[in-house]
PDB file of N, CA and C in Angstrom:
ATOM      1  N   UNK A   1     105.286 -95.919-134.726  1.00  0.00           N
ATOM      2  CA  UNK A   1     105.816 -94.577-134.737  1.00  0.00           C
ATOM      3  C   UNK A   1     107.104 -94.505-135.565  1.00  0.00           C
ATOM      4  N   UNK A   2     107.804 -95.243-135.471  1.00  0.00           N
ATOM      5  CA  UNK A   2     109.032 -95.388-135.866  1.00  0.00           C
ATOM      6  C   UNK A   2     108.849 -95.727-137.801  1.00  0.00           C
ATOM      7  N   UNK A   3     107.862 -96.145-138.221  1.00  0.00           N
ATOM      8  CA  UNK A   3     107.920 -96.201-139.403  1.00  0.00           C
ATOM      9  C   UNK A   3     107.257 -94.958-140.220  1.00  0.00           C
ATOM     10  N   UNK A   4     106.258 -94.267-139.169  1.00  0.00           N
ATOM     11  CA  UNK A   4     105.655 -93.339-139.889  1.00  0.00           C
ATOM     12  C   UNK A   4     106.704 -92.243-139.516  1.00  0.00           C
ATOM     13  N   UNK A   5     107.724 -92.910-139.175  1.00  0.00           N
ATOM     14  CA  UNK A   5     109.158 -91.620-139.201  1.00  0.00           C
ATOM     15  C   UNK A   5     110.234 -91.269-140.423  1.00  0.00           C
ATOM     16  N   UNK A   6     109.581 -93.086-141.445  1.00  0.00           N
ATOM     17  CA  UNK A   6     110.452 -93.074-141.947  1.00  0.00           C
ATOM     18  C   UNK A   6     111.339 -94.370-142.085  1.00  0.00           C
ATOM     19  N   UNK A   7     111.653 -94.607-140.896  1.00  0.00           N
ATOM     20  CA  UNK A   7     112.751 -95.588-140.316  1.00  0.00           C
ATOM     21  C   UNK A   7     112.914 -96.618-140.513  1.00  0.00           C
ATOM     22  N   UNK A   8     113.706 -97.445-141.063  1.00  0.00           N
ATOM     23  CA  UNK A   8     113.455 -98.927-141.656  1.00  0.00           C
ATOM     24  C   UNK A   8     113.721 -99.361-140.551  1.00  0.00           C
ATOM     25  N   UNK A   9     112.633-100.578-140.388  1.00  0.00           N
ATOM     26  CA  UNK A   9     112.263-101.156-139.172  1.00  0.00           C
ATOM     27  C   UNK A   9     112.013-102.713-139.317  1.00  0.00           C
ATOM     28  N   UNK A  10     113.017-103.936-138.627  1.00  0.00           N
ATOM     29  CA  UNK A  10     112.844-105.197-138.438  1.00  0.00           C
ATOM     30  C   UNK A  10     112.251-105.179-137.046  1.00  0.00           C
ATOM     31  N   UNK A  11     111.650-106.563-137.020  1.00  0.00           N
ATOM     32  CA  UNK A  11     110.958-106.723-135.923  1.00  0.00           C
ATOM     33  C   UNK A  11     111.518-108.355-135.765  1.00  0.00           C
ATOM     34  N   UNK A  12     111.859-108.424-134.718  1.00  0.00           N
ATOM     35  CA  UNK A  12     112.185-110.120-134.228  1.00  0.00           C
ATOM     36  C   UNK A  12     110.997-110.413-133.253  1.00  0.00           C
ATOM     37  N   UNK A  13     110.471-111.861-133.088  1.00  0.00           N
ATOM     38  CA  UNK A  13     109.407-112.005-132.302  1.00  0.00           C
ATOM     39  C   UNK A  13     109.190-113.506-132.307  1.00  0.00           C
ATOM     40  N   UNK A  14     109.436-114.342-131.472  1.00  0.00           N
ATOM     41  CA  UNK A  14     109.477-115.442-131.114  1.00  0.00           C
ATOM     42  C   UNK A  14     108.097-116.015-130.908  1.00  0.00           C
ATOM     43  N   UNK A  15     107.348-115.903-130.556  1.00  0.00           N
ATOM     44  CA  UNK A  15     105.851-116.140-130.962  1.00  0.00           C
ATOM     45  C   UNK A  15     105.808-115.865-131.649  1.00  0.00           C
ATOM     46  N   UNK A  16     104.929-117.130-132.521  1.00  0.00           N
ATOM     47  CA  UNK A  16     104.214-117.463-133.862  1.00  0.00           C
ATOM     48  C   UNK A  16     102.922-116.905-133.743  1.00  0.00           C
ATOM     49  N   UNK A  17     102.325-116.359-133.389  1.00  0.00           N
ATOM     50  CA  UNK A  17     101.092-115.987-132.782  1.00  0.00           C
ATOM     51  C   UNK A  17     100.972-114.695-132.851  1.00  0.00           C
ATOM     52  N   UNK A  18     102.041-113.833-132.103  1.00  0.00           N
ATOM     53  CA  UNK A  18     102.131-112.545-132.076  1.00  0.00           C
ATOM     54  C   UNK A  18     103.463-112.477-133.675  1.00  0.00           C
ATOM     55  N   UNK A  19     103.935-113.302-134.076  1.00  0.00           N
ATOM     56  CA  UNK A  19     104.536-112.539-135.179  1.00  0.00           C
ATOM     57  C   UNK A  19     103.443-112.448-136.112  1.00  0.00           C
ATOM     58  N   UNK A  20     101.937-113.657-136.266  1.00  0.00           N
ATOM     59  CA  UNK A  20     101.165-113.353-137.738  1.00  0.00           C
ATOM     60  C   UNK A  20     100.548-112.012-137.213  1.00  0.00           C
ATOM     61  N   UNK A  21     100.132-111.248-136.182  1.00  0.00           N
ATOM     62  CA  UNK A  21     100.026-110.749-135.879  1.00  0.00           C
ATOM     63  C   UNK A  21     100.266-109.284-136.330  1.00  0.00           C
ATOM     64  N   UNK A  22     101.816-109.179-135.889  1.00  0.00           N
ATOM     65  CA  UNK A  22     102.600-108.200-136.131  1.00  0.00           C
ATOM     66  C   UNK A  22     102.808-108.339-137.526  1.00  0.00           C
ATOM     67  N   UNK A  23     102.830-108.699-138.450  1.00  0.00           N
ATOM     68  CA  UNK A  23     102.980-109.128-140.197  1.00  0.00           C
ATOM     69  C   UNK A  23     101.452-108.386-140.697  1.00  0.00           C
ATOM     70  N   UNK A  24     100.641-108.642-139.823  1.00  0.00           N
ATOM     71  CA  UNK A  24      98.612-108.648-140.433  1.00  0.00           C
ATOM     72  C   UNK A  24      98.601-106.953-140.145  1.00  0.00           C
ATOM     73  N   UNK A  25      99.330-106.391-138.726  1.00  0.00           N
ATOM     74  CA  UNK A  25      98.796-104.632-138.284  1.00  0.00           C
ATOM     75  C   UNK A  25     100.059-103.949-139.280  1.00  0.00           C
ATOM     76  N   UNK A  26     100.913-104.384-139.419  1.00  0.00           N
ATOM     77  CA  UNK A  26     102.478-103.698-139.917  1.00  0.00           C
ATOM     78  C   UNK A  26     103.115-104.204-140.947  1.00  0.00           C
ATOM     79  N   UNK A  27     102.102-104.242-142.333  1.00  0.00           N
ATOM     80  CA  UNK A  27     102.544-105.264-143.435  1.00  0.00           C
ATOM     81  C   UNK A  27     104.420-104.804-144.256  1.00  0.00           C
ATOM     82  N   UNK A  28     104.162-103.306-143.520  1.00  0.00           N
ATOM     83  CA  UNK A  28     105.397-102.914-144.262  1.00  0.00           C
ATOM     84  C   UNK A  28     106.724-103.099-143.232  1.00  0.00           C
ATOM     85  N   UNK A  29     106.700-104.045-142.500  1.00  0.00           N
ATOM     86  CA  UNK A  29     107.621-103.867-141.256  1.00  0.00           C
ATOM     87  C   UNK A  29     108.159-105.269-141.521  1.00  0.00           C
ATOM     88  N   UNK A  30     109.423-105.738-141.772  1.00  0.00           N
ATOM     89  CA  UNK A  30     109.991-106.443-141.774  1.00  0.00           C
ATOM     90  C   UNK A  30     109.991-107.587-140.457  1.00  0.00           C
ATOM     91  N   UNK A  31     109.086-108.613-140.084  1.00  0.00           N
ATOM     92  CA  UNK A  31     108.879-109.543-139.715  1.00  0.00           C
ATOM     93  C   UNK A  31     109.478-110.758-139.538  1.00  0.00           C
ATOM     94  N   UNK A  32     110.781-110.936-138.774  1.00  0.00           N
ATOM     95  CA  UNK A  32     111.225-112.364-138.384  1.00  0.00           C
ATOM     96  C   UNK A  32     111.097-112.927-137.346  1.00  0.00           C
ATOM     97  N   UNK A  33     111.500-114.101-137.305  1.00  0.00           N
ATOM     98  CA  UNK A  33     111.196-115.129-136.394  1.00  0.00           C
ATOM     99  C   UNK A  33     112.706-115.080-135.753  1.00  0.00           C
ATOM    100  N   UNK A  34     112.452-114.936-134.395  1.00  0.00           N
ATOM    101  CA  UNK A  34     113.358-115.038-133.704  1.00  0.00           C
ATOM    102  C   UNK A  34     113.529-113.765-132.271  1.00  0.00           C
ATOM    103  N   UNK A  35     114.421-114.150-131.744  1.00  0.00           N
ATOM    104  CA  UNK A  35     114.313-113.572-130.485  1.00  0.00           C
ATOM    105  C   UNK A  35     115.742-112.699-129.338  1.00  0.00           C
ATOM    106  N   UNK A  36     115.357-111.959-129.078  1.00  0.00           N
ATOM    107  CA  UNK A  36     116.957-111.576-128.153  1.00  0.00           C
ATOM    108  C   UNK A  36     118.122-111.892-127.857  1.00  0.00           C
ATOM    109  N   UNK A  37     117.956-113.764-128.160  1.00  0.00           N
ATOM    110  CA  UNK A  37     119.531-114.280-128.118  1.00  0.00           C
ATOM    111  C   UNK A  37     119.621-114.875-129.055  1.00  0.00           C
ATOM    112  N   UNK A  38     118.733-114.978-129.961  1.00  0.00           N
ATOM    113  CA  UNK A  38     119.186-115.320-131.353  1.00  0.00           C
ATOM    114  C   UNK A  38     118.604-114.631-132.664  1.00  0.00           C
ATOM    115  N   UNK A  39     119.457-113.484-132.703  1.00  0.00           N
ATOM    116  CA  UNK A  39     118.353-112.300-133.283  1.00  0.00           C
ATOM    117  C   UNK A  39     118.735-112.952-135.206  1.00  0.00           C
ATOM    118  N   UNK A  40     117.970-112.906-135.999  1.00  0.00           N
ATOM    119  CA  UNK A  40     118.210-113.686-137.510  1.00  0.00           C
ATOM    120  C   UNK A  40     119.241-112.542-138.471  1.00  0.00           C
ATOM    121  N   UNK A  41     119.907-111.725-137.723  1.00  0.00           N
ATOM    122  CA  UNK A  41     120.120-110.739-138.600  1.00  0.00           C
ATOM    123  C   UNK A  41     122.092-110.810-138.911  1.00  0.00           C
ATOM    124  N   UNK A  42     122.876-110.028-139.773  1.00  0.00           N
ATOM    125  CA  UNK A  42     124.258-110.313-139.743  1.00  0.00           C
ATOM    126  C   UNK A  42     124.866-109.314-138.883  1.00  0.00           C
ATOM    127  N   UNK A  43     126.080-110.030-138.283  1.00  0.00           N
ATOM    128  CA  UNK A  43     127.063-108.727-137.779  1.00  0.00           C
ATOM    129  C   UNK A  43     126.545-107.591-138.078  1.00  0.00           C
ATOM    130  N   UNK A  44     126.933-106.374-137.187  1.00  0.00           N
ATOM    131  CA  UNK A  44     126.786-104.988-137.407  1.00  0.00           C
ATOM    132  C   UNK A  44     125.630-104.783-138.350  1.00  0.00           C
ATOM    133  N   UNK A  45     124.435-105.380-138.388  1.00  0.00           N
ATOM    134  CA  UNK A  45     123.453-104.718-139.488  1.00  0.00           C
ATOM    135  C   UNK A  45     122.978-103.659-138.731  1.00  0.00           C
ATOM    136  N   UNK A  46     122.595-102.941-138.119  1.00  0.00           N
ATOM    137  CA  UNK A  46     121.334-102.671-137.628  1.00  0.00           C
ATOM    138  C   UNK A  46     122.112-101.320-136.644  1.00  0.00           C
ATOM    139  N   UNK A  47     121.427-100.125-136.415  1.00  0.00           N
ATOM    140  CA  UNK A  47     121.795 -98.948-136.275  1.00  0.00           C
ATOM    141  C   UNK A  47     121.762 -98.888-134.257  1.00  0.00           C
ATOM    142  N   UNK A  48     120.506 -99.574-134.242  1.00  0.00           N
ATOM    143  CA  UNK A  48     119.750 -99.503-133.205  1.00  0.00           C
ATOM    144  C   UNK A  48     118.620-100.566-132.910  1.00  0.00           C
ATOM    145  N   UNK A  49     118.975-101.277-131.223  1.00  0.00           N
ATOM    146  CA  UNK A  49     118.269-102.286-130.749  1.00  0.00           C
ATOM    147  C   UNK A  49     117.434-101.776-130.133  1.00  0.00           C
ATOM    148  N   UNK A  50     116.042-102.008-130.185  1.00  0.00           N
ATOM    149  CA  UNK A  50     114.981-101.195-129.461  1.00  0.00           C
ATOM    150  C   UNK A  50     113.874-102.280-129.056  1.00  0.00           C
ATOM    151  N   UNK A  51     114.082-102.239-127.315  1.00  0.00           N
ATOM    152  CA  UNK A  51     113.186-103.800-126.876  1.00  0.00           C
ATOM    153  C   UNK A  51     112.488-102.911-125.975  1.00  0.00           C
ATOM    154  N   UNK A  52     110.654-102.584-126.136  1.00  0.00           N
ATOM    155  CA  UNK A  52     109.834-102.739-125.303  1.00  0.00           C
ATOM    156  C   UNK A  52     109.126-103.034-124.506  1.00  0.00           C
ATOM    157  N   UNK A  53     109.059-103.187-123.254  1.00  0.00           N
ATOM    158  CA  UNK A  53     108.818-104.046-122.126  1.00  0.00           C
ATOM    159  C   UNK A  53     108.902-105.250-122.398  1.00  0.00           C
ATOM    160  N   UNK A  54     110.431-105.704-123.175  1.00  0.00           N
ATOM    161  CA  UNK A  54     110.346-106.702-122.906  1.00  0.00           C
ATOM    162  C   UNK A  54     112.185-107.202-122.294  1.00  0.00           C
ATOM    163  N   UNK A  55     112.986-106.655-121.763  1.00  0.00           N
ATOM    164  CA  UNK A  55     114.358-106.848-121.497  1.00  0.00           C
ATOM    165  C   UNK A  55     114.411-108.048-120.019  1.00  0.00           C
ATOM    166  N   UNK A  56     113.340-107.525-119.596  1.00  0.00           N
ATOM    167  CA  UNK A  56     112.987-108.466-117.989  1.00  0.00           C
ATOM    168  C   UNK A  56     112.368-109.683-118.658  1.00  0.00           C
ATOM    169  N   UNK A  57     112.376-110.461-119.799  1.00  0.00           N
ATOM    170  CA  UNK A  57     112.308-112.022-120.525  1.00  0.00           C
ATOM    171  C   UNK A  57     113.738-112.197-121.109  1.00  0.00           C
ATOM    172  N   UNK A  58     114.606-111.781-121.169  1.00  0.00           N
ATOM    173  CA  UNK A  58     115.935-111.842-122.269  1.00  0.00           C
ATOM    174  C   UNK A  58     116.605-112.239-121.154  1.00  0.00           C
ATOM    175  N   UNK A  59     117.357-113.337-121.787  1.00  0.00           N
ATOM    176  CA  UNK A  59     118.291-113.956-121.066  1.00  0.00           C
ATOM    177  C   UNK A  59     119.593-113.006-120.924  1.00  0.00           C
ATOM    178  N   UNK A  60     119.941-112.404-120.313  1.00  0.00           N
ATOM    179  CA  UNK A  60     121.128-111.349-120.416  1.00  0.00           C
ATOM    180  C   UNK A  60     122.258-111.721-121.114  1.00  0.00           C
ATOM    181  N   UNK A  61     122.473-112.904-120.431  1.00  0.00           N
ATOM    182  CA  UNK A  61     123.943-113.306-120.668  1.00  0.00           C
ATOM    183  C   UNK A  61     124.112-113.753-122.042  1.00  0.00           C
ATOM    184  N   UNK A  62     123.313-113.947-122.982  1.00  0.00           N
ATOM    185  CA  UNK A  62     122.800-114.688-124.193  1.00  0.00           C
ATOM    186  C   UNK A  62     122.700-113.537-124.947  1.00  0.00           C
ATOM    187  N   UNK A  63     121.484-112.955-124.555  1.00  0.00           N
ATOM    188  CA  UNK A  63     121.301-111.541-125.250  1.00  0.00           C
ATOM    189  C   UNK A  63     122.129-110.598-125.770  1.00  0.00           C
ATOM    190  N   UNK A  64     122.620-110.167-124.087  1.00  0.00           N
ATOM    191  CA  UNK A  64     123.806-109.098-124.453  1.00  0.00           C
ATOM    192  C   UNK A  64     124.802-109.200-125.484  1.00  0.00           C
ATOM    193  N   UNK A  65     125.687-110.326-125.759  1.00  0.00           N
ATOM    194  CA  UNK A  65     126.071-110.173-126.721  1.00  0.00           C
ATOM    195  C   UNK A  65     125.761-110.310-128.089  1.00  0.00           C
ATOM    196  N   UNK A  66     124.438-111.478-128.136  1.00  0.00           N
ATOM    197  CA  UNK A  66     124.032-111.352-129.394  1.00  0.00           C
ATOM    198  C   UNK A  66     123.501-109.654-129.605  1.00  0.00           C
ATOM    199  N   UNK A  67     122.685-108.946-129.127  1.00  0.00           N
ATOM    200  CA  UNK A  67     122.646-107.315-129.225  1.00  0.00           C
ATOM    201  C   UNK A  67     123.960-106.673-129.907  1.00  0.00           C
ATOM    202  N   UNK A  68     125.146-106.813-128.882  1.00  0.00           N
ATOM    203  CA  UNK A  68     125.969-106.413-129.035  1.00  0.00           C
ATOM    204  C   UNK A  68     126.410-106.733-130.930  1.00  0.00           C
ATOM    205  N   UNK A  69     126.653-107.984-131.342  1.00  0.00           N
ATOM    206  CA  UNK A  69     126.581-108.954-132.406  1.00  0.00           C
ATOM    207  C   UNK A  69     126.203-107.995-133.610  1.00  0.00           C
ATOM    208  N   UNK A  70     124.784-107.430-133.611  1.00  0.00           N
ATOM    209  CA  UNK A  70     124.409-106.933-134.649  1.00  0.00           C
ATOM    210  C   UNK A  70     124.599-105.108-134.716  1.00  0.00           C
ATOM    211  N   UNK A  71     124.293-105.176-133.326  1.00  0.00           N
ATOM    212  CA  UNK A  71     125.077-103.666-133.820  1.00  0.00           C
ATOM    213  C   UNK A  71     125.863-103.409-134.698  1.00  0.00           C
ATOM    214  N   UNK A  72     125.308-102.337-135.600  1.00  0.00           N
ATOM    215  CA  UNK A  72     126.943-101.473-135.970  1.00  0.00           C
ATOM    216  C   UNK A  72     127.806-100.445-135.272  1.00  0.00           C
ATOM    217  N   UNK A  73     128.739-100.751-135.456  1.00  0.00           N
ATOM    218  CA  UNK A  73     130.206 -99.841-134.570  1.00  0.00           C
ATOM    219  C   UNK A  73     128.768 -98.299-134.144  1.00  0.00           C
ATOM    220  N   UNK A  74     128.953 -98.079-133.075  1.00  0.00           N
ATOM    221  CA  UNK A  74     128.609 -96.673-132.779  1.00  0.00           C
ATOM    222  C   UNK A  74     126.816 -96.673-132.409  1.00  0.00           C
ATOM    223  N   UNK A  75     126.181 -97.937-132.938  1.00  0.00           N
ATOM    224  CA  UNK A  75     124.854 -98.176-132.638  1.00  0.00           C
ATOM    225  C   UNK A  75     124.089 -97.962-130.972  1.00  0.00           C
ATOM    226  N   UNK A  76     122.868 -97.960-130.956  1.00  0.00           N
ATOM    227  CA  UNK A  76     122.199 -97.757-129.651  1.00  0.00           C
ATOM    228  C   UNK A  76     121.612 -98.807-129.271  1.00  0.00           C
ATOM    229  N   UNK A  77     121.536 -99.437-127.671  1.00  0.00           N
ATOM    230  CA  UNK A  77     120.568-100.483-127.698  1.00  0.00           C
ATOM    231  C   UNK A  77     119.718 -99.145-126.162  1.00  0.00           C
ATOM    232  N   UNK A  78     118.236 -99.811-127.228  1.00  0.00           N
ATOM    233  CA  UNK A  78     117.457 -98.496-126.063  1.00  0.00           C
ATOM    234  C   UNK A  78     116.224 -99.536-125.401  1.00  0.00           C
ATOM    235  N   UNK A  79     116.026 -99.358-124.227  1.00  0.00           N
ATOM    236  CA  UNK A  79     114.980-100.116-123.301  1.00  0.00           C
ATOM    237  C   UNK A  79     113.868 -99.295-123.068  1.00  0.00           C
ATOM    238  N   UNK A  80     112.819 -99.774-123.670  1.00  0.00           N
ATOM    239  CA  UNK A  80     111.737 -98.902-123.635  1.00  0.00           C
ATOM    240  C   UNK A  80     110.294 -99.485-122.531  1.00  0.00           C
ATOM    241  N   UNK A  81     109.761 -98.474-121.888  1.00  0.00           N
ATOM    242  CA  UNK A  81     108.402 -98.891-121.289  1.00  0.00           C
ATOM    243  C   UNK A  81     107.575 -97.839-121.117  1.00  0.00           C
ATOM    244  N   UNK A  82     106.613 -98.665-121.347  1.00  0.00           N
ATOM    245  CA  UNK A  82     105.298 -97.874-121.170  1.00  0.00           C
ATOM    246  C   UNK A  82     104.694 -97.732-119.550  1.00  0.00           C
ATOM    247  N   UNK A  83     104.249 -96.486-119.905  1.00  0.00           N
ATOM    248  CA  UNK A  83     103.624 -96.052-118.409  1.00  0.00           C
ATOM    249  C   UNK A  83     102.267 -96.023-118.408  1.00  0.00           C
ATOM    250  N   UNK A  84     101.417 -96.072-117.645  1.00  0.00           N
ATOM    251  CA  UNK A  84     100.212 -96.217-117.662  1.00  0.00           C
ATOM    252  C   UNK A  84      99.797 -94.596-117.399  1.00  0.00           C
ATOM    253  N   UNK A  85      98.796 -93.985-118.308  1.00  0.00           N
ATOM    254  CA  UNK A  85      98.549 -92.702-117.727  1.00  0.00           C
ATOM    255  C   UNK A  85      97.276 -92.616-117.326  1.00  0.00           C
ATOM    256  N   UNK A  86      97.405 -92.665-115.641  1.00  0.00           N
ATOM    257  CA  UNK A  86      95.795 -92.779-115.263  1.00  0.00           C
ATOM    258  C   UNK A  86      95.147 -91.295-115.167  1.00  0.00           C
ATOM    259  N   UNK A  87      95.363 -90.305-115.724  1.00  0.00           N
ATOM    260  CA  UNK A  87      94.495 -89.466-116.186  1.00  0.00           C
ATOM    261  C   UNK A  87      93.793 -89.144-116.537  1.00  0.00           C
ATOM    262  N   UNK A  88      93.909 -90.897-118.098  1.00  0.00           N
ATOM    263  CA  UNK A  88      93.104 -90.996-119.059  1.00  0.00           C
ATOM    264  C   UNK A  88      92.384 -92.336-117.705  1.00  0.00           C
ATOM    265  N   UNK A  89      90.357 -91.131-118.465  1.00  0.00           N
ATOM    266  CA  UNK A  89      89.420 -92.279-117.699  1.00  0.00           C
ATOM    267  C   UNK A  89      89.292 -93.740-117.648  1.00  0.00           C
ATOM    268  N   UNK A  90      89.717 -94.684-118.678  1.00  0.00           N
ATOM    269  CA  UNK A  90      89.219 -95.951-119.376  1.00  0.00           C
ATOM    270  C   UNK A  90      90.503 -96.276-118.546  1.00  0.00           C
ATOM    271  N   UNK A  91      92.298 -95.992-118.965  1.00  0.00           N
ATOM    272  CA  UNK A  91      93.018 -96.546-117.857  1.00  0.00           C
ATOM    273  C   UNK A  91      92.815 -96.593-116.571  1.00  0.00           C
ATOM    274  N   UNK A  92      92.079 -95.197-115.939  1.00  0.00           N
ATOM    275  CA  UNK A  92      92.056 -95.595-114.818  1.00  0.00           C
ATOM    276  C   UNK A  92      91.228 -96.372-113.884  1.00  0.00           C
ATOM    277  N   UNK A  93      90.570 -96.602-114.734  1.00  0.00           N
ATOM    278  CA  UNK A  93      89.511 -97.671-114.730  1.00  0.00           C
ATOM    279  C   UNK A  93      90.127 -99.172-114.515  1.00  0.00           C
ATOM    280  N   UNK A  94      91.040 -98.843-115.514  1.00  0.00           N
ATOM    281  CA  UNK A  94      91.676-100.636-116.008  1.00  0.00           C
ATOM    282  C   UNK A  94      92.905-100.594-114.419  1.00  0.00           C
ATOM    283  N   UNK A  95      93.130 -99.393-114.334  1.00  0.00           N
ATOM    284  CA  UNK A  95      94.508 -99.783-113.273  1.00  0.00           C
ATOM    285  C   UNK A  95      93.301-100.026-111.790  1.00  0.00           C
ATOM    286  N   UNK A  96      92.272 -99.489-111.519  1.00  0.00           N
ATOM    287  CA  UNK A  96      91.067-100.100-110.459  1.00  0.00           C
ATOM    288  C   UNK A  96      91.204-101.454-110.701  1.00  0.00           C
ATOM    289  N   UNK A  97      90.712-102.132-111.784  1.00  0.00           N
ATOM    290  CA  UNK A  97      90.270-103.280-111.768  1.00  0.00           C
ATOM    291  C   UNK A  97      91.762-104.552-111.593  1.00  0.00           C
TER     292      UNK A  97
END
C-alpha cells in the first residue's frame, strides 16, 4: 500500500527466506538484511518506523533505541496489526479451524 502511495519504502527482514521473498513480490522495495535492533540504515534517515505484527519479537531495550537511532528529528514509529475480519466467509472459516 505504501508504495502504490508513492512512498519510498525500505524493508529490514532478518530471515533469509522471507527477505528472497519480499525482493521476488516487491522488486521495487528496497530490501535489507537486518532487523529491529540492528536496523542497516544511518542516523536520522528515515521519516517513519513502521513494524507489523511484529513489535511482540523486538527486543525493546535494543530496539527502542536503535528505532529511535534512525529516525529523523520529528519522525513516527507506528505499530501496526491486522485484524481478522470474520465477516469475510473463507476467514471465518480459517478462525473455526
Amino acid at each position: 500500500m505504501l508504495v502504490a502511495l508513492g512512498a519510498e519504502v525500505i524493508a529490514a527482514e532478518p530471515d533469509s527466506a522471507m527477505l528472497t521473498e519480499l525482493r521476488r513480490s516487491l522488486p521495487t522495495v528496497r530490501a535489507l538484511s537486518g532487523s529491529a535492533e540492528a536496523i542497516p540504515l544511518p542516523e536520522a534517515s528515515v521519516d517513519a518506523v513502521l513494524a507489523d505484527n511484529a513489535m511482540h519479537w523486538f527486543d525493546l531495550a535494543v530496539a527502542g533505541p536503535e528505532i529511535a537511532r534512525v529516525l529523523a528529528p520529528g519522525g513516527i514509529l507506528a505499530e501496526l496489526w491486522n485484524v481478522m475480519d470474520d465477516e469475510v466467509e473463507w476467514v471465518s472459516g480459517l478462525t473455526r479451524v
